[in-house]
Protein backbone atom coordinates (compact mmCIF):
# COMPACT_ATOMS: atom_id res chain seq x y z
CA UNK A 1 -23.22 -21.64 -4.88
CA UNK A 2 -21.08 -22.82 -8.06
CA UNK A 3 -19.42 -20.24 -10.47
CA UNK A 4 -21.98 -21.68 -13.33
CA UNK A 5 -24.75 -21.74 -11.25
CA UNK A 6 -24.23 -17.81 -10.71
CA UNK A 7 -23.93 -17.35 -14.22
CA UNK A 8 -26.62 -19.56 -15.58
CA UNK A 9 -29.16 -17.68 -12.81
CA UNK A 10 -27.84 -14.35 -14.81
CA UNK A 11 -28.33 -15.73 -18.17
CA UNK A 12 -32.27 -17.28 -17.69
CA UNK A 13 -33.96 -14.23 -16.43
CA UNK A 14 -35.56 -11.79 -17.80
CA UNK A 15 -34.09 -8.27 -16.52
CA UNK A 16 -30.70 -7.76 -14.87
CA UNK A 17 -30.06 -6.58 -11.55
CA UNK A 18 -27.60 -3.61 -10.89
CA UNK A 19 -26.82 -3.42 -6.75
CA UNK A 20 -25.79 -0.67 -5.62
CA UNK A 21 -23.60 -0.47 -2.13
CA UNK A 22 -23.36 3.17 -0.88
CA UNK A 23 -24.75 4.56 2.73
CA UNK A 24 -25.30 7.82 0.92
CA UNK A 25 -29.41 7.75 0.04
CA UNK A 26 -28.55 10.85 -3.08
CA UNK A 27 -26.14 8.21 -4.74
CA UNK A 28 -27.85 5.18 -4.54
CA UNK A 29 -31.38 7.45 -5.61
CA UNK A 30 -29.22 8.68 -8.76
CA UNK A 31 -28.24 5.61 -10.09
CA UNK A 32 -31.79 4.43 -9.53
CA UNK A 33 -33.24 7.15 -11.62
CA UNK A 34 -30.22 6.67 -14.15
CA UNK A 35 -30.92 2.93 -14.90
CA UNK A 36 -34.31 2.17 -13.21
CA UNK A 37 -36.43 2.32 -16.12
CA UNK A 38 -34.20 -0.85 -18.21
CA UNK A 39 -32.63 -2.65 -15.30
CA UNK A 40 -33.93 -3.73 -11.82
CA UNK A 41 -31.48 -1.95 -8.80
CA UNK A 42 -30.96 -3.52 -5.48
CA UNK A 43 -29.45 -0.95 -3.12
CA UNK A 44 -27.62 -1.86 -0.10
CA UNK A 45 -26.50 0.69 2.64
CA UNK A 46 -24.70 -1.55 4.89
CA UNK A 47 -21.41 -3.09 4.52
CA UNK A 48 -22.06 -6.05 6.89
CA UNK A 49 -25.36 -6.90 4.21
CA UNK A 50 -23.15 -6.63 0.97
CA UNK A 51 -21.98 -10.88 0.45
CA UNK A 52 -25.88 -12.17 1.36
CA UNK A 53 -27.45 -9.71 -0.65
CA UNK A 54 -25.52 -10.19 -3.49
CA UNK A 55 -25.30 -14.14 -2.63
CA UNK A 56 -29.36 -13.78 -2.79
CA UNK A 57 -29.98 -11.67 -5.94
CA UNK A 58 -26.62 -12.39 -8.02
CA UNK A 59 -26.56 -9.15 -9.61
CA UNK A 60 -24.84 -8.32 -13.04
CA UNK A 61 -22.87 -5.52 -11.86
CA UNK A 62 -22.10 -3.90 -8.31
CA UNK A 63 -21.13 -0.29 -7.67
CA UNK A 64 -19.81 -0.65 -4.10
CA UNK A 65 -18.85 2.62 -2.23
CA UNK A 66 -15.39 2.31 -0.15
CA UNK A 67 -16.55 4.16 2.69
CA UNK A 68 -19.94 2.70 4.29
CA UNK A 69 -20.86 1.58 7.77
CA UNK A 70 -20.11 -1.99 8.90
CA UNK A 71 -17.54 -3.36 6.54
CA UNK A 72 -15.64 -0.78 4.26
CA UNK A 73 -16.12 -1.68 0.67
CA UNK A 74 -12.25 -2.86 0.63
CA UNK A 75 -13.17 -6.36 2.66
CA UNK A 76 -17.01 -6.39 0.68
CA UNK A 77 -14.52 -6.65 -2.67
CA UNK A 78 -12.84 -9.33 -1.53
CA UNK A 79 -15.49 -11.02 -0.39
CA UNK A 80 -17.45 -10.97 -3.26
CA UNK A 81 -14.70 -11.91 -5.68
CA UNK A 82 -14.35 -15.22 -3.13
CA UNK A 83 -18.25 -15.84 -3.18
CA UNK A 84 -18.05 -15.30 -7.09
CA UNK A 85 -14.69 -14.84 -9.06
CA UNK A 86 -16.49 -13.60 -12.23
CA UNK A 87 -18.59 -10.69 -9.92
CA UNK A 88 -18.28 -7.57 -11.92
CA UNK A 89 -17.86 -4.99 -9.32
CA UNK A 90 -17.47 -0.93 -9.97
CA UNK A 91 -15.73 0.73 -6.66
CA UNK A 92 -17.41 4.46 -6.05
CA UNK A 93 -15.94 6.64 -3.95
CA UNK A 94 -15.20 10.47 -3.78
CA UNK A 95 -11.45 9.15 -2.16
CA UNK A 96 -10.22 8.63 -5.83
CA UNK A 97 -6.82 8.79 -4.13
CA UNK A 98 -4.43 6.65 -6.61
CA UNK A 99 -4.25 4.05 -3.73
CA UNK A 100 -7.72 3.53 -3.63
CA UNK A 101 -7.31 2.95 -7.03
CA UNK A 102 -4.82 0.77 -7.59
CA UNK A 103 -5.62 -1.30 -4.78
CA UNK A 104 -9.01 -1.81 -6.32
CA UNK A 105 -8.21 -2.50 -9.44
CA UNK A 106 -5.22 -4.97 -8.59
CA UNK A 107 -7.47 -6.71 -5.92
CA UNK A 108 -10.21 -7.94 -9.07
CA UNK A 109 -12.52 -4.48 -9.62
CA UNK A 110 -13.26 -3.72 -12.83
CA UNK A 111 -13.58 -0.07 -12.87
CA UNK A 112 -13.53 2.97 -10.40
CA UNK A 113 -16.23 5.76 -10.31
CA UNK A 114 -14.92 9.06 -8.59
CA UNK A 115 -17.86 10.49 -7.29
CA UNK A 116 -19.84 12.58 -8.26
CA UNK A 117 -20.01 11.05 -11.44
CA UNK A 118 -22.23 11.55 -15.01
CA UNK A 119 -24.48 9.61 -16.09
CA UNK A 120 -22.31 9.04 -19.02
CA UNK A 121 -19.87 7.48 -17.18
CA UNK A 122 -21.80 5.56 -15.31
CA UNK A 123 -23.68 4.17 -18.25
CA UNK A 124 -19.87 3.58 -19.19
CA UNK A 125 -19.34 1.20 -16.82
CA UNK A 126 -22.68 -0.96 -17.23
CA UNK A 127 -22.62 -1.14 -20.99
CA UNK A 128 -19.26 -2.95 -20.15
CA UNK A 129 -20.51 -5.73 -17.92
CA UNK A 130 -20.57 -8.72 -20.18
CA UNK A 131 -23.94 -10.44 -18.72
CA UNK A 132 -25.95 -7.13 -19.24
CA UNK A 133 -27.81 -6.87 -22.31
């Protein structure tokens, strides 16, 4: 898949897609109930599953937890950002260590959510993304 091919699949249809990457069934069911009624929400509870699901659906924004099963959400960033260098990805974790953090943030995600989070925040975060409207 090209760059614009990614983007023009985001820009023709009708709803966006928020994927959500965390092995914890209470976060992913919170975000769902957060969002579900204006935006569709793709969860994912495997690292190893992150790249083709997101490959598959091209989703407007990821919140990928660092600490999953398979690959940790660490290698999932970095593979995303190679599949698609404009992928707007949140990191979620409850390890908000300043590391984790910065490591994040330098290696191309555009935000960190400590968890637990508010919905405020988290509505933060999506009303950022660019391609959601």
């Amino acid at each position: 898949l090209k760059d614009f091919s990614l983007a023009d699949i985001r820009r023709t249809r009708h709803r966006n897609i928020i994927m959500v990457v965390d092995d914890d069934m209470y976060v992913r069911t919170l975000i769902r109930k957060v969002v579900d009624w204006r935006h569709q929400v793709l969860e994912v509870t495997d690292g190893n599953a992150v790249t083709a699901a997101y490959r598959t659906h091209v989703p407007d924004i990821v919140f990928l937890d660092i600490h999953m099963p398979g690959k940790d959400g660490l290698e999932s960033l970095k593979e995303l950002l190679i599949t698609d260098p404009q992928a707007y990805v949140v990191m979620l974790s409850a390890d908000s260590s300043l590391t984790n953090v910065e490591w994040t943030m330098r290696q191309g995600a555009k935000g960190f959510l400590t968890k637990p989070f508010t919905h405020g925040k988290l509505l933060e975060y999506i009303d950022r993304c660019p391609t959601i409207s």
